[in-house]
Protein backbone atom coordinates (compact mmCIF):
# COMPACT_ATOMS: atom_id res chain seq x y z
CA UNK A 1 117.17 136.94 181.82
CA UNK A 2 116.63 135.20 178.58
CA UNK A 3 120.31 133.85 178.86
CA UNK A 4 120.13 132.30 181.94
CA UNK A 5 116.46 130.74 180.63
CA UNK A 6 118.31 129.47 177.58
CA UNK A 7 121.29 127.92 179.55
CA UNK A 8 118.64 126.43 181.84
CA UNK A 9 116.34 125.05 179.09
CA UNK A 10 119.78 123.37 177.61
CA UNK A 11 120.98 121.97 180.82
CA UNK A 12 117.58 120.45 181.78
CA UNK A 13 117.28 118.93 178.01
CA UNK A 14 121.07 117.63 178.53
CA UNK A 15 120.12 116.45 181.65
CA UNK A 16 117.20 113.85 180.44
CA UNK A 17 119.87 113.01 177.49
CA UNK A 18 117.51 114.79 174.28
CA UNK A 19 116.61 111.54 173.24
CA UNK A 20 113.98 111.97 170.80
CA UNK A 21 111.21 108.41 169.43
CA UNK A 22 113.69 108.03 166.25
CA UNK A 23 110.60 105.74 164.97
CA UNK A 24 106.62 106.61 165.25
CA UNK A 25 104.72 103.73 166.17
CA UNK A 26 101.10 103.71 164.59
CA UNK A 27 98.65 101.08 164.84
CA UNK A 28 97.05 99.93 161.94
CA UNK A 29 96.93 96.95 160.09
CA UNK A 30 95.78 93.67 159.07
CA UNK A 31 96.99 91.44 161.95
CA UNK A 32 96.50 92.34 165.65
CA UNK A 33 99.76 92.60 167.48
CA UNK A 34 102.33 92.12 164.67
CA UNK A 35 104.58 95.16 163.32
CA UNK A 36 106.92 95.55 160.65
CA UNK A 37 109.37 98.55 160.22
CA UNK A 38 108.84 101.45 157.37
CA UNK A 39 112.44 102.91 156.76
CA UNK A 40 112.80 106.62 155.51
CA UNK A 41 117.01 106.22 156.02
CA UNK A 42 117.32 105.89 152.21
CA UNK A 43 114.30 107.84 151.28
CA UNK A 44 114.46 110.67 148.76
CA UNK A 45 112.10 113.14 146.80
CA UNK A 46 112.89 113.98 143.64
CA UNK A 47 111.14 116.61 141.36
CA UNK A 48 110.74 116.06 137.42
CA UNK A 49 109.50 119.03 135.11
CA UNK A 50 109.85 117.03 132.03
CA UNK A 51 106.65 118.50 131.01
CA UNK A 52 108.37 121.71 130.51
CA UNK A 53 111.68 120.77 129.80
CA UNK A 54 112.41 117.52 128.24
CA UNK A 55 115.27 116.80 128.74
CA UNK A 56 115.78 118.12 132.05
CA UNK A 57 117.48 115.82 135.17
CA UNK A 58 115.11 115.42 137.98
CA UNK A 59 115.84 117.50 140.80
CA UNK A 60 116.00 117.24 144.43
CA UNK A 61 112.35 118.62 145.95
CA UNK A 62 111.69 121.34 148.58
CA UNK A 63 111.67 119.84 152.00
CA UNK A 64 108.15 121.25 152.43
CA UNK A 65 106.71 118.55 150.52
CA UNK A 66 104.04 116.45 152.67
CA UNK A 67 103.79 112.69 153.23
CA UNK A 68 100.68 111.03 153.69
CA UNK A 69 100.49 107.48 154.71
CA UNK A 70 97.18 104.86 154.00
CA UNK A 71 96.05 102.05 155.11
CA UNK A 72 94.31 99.08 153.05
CA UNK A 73 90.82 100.85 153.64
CA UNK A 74 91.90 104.33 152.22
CA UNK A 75 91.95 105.64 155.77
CA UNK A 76 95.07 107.88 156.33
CA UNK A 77 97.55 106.87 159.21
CA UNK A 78 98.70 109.13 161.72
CA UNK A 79 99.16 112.68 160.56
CA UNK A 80 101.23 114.25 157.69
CA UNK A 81 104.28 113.92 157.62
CA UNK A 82 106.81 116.68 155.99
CA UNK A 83 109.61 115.94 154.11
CA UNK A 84 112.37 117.77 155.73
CA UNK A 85 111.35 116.46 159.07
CA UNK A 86 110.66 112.72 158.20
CA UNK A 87 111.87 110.15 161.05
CA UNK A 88 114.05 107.29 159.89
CA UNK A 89 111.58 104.52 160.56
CA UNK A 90 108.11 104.31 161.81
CA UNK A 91 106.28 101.47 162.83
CA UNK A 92 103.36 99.74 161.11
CA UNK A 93 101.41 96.96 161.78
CA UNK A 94 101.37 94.31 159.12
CA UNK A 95 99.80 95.12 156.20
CA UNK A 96 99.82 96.53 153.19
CA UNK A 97 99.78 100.46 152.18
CA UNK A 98 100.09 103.37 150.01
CA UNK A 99 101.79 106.89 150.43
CA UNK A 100 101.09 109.70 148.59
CA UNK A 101 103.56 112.79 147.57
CA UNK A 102 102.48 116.40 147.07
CA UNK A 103 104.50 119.73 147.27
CA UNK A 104 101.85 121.35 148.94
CA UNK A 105 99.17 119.99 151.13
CA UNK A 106 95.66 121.59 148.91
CA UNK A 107 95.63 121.86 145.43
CA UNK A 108 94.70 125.51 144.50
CA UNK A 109 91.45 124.80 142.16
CA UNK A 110 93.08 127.68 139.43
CA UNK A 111 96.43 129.80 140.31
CA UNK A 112 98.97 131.61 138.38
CA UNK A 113 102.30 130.27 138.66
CA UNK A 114 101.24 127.52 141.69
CA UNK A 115 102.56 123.71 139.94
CA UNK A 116 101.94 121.15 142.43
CA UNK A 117 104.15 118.01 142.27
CA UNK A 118 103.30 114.58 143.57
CA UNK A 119 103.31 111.02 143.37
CA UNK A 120 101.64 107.91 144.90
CA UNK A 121 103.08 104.95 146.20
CA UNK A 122 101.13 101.50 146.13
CA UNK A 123 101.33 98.52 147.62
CA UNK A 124 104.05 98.93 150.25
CA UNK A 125 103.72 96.02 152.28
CA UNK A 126 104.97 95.21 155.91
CA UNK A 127 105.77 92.04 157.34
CA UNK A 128 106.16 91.11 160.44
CA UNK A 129 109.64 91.84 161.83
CA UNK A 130 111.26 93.32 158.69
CA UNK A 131 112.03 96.18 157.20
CA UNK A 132 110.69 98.17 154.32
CA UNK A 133 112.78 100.75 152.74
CA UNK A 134 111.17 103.45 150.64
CA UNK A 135 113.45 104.27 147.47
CA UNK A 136 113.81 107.56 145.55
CA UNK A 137 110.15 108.95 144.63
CA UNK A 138 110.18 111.27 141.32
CA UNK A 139 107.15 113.83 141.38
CA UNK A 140 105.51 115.24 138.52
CA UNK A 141 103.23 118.04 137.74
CA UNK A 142 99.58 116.80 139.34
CA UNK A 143 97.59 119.47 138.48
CA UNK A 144 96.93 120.94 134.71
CA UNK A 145 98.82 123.74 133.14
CA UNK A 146 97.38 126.43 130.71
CA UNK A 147 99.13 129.41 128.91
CA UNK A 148 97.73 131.91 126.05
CA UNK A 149 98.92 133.09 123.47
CA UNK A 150 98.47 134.62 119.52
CA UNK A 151 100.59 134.44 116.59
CA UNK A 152 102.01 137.30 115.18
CA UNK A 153 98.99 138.34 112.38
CA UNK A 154 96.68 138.13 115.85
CA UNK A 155 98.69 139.91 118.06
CA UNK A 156 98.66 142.77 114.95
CA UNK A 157 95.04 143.02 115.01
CA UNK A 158 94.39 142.45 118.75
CA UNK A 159 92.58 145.51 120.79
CA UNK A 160 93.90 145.71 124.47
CA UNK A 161 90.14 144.77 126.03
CA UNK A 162 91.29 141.42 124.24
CA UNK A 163 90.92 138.62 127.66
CA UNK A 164 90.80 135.15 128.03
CA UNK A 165 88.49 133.17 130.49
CA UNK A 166 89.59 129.52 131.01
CA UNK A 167 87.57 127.04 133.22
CA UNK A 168 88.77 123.59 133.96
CA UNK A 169 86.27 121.98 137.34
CA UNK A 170 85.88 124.85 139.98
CA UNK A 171 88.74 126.76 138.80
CA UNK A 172 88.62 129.84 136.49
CA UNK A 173 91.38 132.37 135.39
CA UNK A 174 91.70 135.62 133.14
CA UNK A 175 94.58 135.55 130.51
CA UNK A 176 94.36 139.55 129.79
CA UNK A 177 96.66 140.57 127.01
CA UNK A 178 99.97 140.05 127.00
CA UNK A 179 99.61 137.77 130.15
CA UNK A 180 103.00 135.72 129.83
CA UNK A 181 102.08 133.81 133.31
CA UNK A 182 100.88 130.21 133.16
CA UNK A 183 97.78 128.92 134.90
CA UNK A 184 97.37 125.86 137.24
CA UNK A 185 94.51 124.17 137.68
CA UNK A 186 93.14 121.50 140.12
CA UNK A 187 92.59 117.91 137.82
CA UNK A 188 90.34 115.98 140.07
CA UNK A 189 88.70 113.70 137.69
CA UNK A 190 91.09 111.47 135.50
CA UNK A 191 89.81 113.59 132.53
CA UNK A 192 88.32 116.64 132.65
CA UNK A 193 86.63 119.23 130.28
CA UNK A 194 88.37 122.98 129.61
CA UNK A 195 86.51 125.68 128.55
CA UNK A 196 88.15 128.45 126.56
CA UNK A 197 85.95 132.46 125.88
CA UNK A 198 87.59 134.67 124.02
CA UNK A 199 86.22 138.24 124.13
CA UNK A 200 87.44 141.37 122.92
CA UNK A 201 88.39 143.72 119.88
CA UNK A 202 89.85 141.93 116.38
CA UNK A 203 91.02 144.55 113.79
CA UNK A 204 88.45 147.07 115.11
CA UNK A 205 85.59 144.94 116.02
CA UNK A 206 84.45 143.19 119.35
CA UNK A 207 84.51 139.58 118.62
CA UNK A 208 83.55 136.98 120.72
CA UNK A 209 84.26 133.18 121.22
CA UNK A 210 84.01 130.10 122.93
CA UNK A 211 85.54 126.14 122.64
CA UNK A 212 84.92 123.19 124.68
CA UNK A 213 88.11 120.85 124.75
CA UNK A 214 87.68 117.56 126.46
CA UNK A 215 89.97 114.81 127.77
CA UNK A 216 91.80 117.75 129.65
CA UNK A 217 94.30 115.30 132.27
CA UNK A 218 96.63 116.04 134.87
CA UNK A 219 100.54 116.65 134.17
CA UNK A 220 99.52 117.82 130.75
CA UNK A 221 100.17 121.65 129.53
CA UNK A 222 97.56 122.91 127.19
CA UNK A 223 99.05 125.63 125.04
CA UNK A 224 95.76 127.58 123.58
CA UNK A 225 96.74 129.40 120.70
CA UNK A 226 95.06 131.73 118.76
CA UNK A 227 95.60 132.07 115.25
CA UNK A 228 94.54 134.87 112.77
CA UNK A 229 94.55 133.69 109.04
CA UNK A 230 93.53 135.28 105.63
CA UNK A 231 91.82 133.85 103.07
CA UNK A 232 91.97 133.89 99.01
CA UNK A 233 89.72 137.18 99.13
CA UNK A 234 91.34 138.76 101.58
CA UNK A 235 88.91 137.91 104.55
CA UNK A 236 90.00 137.32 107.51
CA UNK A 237 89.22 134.95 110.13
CA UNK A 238 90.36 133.87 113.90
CA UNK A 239 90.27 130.37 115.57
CA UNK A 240 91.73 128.74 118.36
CA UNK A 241 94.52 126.11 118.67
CA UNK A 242 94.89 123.82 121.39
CA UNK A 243 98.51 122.04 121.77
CA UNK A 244 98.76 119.28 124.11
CA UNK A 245 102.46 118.77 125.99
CA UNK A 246 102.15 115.33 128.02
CA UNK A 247 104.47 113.56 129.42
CA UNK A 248 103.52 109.83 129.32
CA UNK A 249 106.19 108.64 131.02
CA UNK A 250 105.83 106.50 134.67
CA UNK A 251 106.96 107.65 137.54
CA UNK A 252 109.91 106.47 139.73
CA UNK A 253 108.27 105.40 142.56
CA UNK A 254 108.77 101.87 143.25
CA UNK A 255 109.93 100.40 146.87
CA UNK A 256 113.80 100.24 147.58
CA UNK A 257 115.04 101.77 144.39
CA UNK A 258 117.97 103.76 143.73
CA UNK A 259 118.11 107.11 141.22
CA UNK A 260 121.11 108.92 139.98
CA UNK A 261 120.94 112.33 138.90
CA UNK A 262 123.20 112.81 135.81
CA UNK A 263 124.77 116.31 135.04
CA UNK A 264 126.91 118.73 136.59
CA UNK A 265 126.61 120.21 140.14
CA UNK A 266 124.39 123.20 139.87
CA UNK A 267 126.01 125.09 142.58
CA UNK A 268 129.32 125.04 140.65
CA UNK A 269 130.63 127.87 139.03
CA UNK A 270 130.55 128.17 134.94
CA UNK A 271 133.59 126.05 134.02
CA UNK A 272 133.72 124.52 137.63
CA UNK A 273 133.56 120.59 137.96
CA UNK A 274 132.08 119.30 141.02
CA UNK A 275 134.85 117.57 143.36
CA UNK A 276 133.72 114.03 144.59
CA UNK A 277 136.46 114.28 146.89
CA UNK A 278 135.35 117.50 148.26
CA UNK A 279 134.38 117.72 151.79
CA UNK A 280 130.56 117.83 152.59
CA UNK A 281 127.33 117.67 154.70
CA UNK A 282 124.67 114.89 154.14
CA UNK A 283 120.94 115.08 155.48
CA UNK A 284 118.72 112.50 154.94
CA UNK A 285 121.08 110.91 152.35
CA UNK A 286 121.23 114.18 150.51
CA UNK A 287 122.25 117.43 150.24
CA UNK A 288 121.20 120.02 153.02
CA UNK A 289 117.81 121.74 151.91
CA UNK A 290 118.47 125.96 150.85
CA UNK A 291 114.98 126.16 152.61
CA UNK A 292 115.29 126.56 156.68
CA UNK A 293 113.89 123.20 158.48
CA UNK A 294 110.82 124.15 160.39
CA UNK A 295 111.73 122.71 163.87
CA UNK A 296 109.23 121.32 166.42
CA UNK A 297 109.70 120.02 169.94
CA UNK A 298 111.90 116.50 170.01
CA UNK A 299 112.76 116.47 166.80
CA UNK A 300 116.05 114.80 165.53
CA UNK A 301 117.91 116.61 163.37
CA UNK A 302 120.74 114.23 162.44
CA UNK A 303 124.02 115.25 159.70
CA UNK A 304 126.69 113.85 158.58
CA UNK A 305 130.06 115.31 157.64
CA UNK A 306 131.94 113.34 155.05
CA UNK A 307 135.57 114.17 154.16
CA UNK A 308 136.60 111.74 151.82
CA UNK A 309 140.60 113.03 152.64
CA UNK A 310 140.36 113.32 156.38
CA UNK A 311 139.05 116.49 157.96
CA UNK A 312 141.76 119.18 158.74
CA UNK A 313 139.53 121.96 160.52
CA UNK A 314 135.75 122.38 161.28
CA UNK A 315 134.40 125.45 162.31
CA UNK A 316 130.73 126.84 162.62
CA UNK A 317 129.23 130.38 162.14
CA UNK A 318 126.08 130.35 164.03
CA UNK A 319 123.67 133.28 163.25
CA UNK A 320 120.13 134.55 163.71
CA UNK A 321 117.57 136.96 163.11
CA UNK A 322 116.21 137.00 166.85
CA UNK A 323 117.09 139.78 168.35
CA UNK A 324 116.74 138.33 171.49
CA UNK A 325 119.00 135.39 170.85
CA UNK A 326 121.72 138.06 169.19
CA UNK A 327 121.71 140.01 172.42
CA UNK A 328 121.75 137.24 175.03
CA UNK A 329 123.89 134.34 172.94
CA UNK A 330 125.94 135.42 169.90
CA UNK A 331 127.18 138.77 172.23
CA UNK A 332 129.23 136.04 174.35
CA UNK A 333 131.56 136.29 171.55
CA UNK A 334 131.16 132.46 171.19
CA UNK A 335 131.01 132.56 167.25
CA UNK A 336 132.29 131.36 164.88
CA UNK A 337 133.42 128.13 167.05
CA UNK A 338 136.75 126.46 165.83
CA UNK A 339 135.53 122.65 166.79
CA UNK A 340 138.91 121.07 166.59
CA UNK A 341 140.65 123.99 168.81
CA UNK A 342 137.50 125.03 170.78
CA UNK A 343 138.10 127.92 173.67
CA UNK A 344 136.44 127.12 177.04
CA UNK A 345 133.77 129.15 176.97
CA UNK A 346 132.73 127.70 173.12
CA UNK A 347 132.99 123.80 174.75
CA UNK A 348 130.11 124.89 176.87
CA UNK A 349 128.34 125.59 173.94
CA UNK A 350 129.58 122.03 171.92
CA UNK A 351 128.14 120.58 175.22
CA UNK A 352 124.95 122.30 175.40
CA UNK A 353 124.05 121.90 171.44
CA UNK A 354 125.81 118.59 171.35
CA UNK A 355 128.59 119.42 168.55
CA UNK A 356 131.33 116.98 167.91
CA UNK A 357 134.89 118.73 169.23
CA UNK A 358 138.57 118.14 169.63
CA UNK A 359 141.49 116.71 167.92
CA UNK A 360 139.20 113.80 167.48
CA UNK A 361 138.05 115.26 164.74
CA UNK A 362 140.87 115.50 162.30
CA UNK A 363 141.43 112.86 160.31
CA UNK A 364 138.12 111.33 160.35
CA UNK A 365 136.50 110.54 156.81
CA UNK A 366 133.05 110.58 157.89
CA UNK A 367 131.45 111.99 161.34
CA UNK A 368 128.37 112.76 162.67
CA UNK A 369 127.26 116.31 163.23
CA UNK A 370 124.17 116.12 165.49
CA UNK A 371 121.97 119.15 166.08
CA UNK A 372 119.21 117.83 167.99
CA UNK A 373 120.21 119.26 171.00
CA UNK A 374 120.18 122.37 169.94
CA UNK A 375 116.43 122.12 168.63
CA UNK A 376 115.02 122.48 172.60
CA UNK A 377 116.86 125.92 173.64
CA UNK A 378 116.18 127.23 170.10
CA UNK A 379 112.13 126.65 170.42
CA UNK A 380 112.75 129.95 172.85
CA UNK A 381 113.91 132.18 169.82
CA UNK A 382 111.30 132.27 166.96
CA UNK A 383 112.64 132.92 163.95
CA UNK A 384 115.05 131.90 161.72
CA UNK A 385 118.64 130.70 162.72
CA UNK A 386 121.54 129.63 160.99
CA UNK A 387 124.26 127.22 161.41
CA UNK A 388 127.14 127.32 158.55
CA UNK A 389 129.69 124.74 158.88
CA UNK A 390 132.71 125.28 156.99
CA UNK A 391 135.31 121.92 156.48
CA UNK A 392 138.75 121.61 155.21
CA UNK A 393 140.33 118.62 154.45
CA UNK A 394 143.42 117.31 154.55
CA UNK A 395 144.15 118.03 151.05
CA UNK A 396 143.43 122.03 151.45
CA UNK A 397 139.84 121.43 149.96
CA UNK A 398 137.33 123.48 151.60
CA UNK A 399 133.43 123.54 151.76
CA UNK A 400 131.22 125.85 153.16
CA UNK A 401 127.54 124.95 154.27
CA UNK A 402 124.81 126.74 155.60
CA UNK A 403 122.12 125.10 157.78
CA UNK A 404 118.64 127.01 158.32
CA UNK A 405 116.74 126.16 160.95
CA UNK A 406 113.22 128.23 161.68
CA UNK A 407 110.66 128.22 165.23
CA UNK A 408 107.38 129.58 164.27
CA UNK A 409 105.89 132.19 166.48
């Protein structure tokens, strides 16, 4: 029976404790035999689409985005590393090193709608017996952005065989008429050269065109144009008009920094103020990702529950779209779980996933919400599950959030 498997895999994982490496240890470095720590406890991504709109907060990223790490040589340490599933530390030998950001692991050489966001990292150096701490990292746009379009005189006069070819590199993409969608397109050289052919009917004839535009960078958006205009005579004429939206300004990356994000809470309701009192759940120093956590064998997957007022209840909806798991778990009747008045048969479950329970609970500001232990029995159960805590605090305040955890086939 799957059941008894899953009560088996959780009692043997109980039984050796879960206790998951917390830090990676890689050896690289400058000087044999000496390590220094690299701390990801008050690490944070942030995105910035300044480009677009100016004056825009940065955001927190997707917890897809990947982590490379580099030694002094260029050469890449250990594997990559994704966001969501960082550890808190690994260790380095001394030395010194780079990381680099991106929100996707390749760069699409030309894609509709596909921005990639990154950022790089230099000089992070590690000394022997201390501790590094990476800071808050703001990504911007790393690839080049391209949209078409005509004025109104052009659009008048335009056939619809009217189409676009833009080439930046490798990459290539058709603006037909009336395409509204941007394009993206891989920057690998620090400038690069864009080619724009136009080709199709103008007032009744099939016109063609082409324009060379150089000094084509990364994180810039090239708006092409085009413009119909009409002389003295009466005669008219086309061209194309290239406008150039950069954002010049450095990014955030620099070692043991601190950002805050001004502006209201965009979860909040219209006319809603976020309530710093209000009770809530912390991962990785931030808020929980909306995206589920892809989990993989011995990973830790540490929260914490903060309740500025003291927590009153704490109770947790667990959910999935496993059929299997439905059939064999959730029809115990063991959900939702009140964790301060737990029933017998739901503080086998606490046990076996390691949840915090008991009158211990209330009245604690801040506690830890562990769900490691759960990670091993849910590698049986591919697909997504779901874990939604909802807190009350003393003061009658009450959150509600959902963690999303996913096992690949």
């Amino acid at each position: 029976m799957k059941l008894f498997k899953f009560i088996s895999t959780v009692a043997l994982a109980l039984s050796i404790g879960l206790v998951g490496c917390e830090r990676d240890k890689i050896g690289y470095g400058d000087k044999e035999g000496a390590t220094g720590t690299l701390s990801f406890m008050k690490f944070d991504v942030k995105t910035s689409t300044d480009i677009e709109i100016i004056s825009r907060a940065a955001t927190s990223a997707t917890y897809n985005y990947v982590i490379r790490i580099f030694d002094a040589n260029g050469d890449q340490v250990g594997a990559d590393y994704i966001y969501g599933q960082m550890p808190e530390s690994i260790v380095l030998t001394t030395g010194t090193y780079s990381m680099k950001i991106q929100s996707q692991s390749q760069i699409p050489s030309a894609e509709f709608e596909s921005p990639v966001y990154g950022a790089t990292v230099e000089n992070i150096v590690i000394e022997e017996d201390k501790t590094t701490d990476v800071g808050v990292i703001t990504c911007k746009l790393i690839n080049i952005k391209v949209s078409v379009g005509y004025n109104e005189a052009m659009w008048a006069v335009l056939g619809d065989d009217a189409n676009v070819l833009v080439e930046i590199g490798d990459g290539a993409l058709n603006f037909a008429k009336g395409e509204s969608q941007n394009g993206y397109f891989a920057a690998p050289e620090v400038s690069n050269a864009m080619t724009v052919k136009f080709a199709g009917t103008v007032d009744g004839n099939y016109a063609t065109m082409t324009r060379a535009f150089t000094d084509v960078k990364a994180g810039q958006w090239r708006k092409i144009n085009f413009i119909m205009t009409v002389n003295e005579e009466g005669d008219a004429t086309f061209d194309v008009i290239v406008e150039d939206w950069c954002d010049e300004k450095e990014l955030a990356n620099n070692i043991d920094v601190s950002e805050e994000v001004i502006g209201p809470d965009p979860e909040a309701g219209e006319g809603e103020e976020e309530n710093p009192d209000a009770p809530k759940v912390i991962y990785k120093g931030g808020s929980v990702p909306t995206s589920p956590i892809v989990i993989t064998d011995g990973m830790q997957l540490g929260f914490t529950i903060s309740a500025p007022k003291g927590i009153a209840g704490l109770s947790v909806d667990i959910a999935s779209d496993n059929a299997d798991f439905n059939n064999d778990v959730l029809s115990m009747g063991i959900s939702p779980i009140d964790l301060v008045n737990p029933s017998e048969a739901q503080i086998s479950i606490c046990d076996m996933f390691g949840l915090p329970y008991g009158s211990n609970l209330v009245g604690q500001t801040e506690t830890a919400f562990d769900l490691s232990g759960a990670v091993t029995p849910l590698l049986g159960f591919p697909g997504t599950h779901s874990f939604t805590l909802t807190i009350t605090d003393a003061e009658g305040n009450s959150t509600s959030t959902t963690i999303k955890m996913k096992v690949n086939e």
